[in-house]
N, C-alpha and C. Protein backbone atom coordinates (compact mmCIF):
# COMPACT_ATOMS: atom_id res chain seq x y z
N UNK A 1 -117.52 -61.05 82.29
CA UNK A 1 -118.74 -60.30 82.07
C UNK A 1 -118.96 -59.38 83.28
N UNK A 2 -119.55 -58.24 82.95
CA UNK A 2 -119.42 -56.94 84.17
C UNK A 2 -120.76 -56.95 84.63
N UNK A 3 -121.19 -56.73 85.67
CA UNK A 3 -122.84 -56.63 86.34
C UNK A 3 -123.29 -55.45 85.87
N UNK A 4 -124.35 -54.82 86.57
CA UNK A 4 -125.44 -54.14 85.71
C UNK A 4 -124.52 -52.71 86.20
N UNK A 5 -124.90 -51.98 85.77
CA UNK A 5 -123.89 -50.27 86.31
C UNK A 5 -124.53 -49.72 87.63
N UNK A 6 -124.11 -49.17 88.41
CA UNK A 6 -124.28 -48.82 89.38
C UNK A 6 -124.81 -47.36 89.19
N UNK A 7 -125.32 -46.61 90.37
CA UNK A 7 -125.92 -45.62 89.76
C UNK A 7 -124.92 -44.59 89.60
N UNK A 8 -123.37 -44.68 90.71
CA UNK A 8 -122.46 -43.96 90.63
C UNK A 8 -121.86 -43.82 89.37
N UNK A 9 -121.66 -45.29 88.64
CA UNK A 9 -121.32 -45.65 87.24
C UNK A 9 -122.37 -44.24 86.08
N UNK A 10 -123.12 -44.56 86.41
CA UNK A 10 -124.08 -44.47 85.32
C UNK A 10 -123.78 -42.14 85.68
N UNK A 11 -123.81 -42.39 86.54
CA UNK A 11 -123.37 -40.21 86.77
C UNK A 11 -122.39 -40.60 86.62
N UNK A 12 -121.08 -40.90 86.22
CA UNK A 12 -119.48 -40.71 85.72
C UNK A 12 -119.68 -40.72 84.16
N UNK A 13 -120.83 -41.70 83.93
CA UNK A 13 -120.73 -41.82 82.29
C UNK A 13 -121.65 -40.57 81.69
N UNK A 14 -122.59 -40.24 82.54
CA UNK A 14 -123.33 -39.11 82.43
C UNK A 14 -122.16 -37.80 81.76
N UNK A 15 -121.54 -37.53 83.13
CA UNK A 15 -120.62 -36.38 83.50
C UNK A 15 -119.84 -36.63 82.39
N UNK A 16 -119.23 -37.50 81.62
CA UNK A 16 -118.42 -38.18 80.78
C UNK A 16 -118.74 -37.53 79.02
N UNK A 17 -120.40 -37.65 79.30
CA UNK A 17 -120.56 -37.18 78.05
C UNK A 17 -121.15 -35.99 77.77
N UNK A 18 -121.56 -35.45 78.94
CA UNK A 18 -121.90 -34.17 78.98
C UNK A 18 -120.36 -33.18 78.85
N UNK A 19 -119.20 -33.74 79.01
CA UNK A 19 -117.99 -32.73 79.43
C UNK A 19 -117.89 -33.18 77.23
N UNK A 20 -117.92 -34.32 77.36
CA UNK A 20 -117.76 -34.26 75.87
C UNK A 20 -118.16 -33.24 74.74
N UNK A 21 -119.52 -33.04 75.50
CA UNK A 21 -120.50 -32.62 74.33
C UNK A 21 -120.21 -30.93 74.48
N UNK A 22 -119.97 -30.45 75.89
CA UNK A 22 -119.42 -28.96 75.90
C UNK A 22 -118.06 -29.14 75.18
N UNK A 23 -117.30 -30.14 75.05
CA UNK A 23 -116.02 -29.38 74.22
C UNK A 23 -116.47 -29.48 72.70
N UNK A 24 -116.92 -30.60 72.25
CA UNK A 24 -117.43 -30.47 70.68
C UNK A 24 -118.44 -29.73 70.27
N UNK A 25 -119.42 -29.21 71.24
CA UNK A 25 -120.32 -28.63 70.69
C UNK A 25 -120.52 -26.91 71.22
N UNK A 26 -120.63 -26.72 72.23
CA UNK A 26 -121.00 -25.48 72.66
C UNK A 26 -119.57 -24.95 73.18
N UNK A 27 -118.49 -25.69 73.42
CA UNK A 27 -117.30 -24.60 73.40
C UNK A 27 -117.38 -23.37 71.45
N UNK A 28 -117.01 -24.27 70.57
CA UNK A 28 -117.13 -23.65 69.64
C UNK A 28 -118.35 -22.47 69.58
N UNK A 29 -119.03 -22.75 70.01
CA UNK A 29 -120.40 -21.56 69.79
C UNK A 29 -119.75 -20.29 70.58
N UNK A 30 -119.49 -20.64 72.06
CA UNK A 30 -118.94 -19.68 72.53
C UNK A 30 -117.93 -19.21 71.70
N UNK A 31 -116.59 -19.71 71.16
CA UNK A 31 -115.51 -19.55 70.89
C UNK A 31 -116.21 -18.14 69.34
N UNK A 32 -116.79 -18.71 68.87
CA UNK A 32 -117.64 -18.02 67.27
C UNK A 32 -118.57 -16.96 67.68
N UNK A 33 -118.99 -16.63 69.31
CA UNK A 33 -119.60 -15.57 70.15
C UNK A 33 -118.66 -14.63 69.62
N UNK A 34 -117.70 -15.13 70.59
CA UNK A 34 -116.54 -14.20 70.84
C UNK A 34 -115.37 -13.36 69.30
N UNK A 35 -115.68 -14.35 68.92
CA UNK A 35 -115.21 -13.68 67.14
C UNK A 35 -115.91 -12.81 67.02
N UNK A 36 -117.25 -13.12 66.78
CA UNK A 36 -118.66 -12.38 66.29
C UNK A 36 -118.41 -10.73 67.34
N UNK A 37 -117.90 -10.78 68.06
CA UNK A 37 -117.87 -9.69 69.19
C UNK A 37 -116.61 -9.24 69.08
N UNK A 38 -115.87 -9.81 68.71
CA UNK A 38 -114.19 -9.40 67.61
C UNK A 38 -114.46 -8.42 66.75
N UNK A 39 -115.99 -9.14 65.88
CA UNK A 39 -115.44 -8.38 64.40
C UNK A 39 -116.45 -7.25 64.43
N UNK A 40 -117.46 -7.29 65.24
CA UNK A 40 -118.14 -6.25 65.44
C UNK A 40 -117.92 -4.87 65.70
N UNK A 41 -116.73 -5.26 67.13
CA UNK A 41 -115.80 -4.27 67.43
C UNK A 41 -114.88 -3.49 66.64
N UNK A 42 -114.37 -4.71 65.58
CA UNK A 42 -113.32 -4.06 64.93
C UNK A 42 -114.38 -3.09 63.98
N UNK A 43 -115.29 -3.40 63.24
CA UNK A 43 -116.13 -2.68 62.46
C UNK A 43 -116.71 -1.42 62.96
N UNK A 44 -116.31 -1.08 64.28
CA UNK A 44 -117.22 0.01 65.37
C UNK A 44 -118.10 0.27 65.57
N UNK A 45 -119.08 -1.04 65.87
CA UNK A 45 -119.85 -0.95 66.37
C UNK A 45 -119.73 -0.55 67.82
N UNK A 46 -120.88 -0.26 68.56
CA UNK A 46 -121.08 0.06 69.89
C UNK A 46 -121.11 -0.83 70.77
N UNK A 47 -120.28 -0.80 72.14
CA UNK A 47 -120.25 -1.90 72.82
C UNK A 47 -122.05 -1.73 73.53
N UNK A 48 -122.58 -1.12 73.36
CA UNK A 48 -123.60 -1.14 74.03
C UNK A 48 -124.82 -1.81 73.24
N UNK A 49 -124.21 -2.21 71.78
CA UNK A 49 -125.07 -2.66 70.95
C UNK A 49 -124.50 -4.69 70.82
N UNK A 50 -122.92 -4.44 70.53
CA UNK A 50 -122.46 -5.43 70.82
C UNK A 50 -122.77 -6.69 71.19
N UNK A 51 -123.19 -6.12 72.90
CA UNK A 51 -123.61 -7.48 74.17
C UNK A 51 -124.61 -8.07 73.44
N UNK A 52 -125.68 -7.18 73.32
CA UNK A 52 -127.16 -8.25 73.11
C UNK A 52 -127.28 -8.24 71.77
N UNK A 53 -126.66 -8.20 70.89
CA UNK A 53 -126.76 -8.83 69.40
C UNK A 53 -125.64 -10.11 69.47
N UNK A 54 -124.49 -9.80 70.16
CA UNK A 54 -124.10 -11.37 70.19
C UNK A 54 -124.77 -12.46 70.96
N UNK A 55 -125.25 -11.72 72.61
CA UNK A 55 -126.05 -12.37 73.72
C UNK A 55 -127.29 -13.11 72.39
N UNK A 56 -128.18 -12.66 71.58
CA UNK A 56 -129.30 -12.94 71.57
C UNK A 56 -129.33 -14.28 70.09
N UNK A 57 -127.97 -14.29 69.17
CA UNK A 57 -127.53 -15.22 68.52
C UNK A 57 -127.24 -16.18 69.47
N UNK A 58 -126.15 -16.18 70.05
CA UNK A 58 -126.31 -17.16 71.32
C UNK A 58 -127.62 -18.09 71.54
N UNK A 59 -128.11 -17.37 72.24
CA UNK A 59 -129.17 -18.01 73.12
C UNK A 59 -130.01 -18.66 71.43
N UNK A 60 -129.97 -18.27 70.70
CA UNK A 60 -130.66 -18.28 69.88
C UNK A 60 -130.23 -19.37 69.04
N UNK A 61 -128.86 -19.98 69.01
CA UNK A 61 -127.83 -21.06 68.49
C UNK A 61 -128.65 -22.33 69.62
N UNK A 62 -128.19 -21.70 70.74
CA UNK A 62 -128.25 -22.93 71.72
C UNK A 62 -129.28 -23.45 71.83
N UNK A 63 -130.57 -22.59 71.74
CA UNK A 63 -131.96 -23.18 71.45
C UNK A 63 -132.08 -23.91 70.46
N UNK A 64 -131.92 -23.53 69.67
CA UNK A 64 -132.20 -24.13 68.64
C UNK A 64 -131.79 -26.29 68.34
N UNK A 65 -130.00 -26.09 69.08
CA UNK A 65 -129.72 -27.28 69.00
C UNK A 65 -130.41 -27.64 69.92
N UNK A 66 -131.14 -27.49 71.38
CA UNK A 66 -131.52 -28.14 72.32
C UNK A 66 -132.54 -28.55 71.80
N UNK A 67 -133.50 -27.91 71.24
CA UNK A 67 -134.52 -28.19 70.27
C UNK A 67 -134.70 -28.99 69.01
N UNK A 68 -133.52 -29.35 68.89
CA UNK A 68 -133.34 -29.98 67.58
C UNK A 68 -133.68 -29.33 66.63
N UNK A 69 -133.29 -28.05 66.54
CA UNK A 69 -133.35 -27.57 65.09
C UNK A 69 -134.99 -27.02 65.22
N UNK A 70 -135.46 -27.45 66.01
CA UNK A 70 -137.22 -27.01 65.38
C UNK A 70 -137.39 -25.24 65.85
């Protein structure tokens, strides 16, 4: 039987699932940014229009999950 976690323990398991949760969750968002800014381009749009219509989905994805959806 193992004693109670240490606090070093407890930031490795932290760090552990936070590295998790950027590869399953918010790598892809970025990765679907960057499409989204693919296909925009290819369609000719303006890079000056580009940034902050992908920038503002973004921020706008990530809120949302931090928020739980609300």
């Amino acid at each position: 039987m193992t004693g109670p976690m240490t606090t070093d323990d407890l930031r490795k398991a932290f760090s552990e699932q936070l590295m998790g949760l950027r590869e399953s969750v918010i790598q892809p968002l970025f990765d679907a940014a960057d499409g989204m800014r693919a296909d925009l381009r290819a369609r000719g749009w303006s890079e000056a229009v580009i940034d902050p219509v992908v920038a503002a989905w973004l921020a706008a994805t990530l809120a949302k999950i931090a928020g739980g959806g609300k």
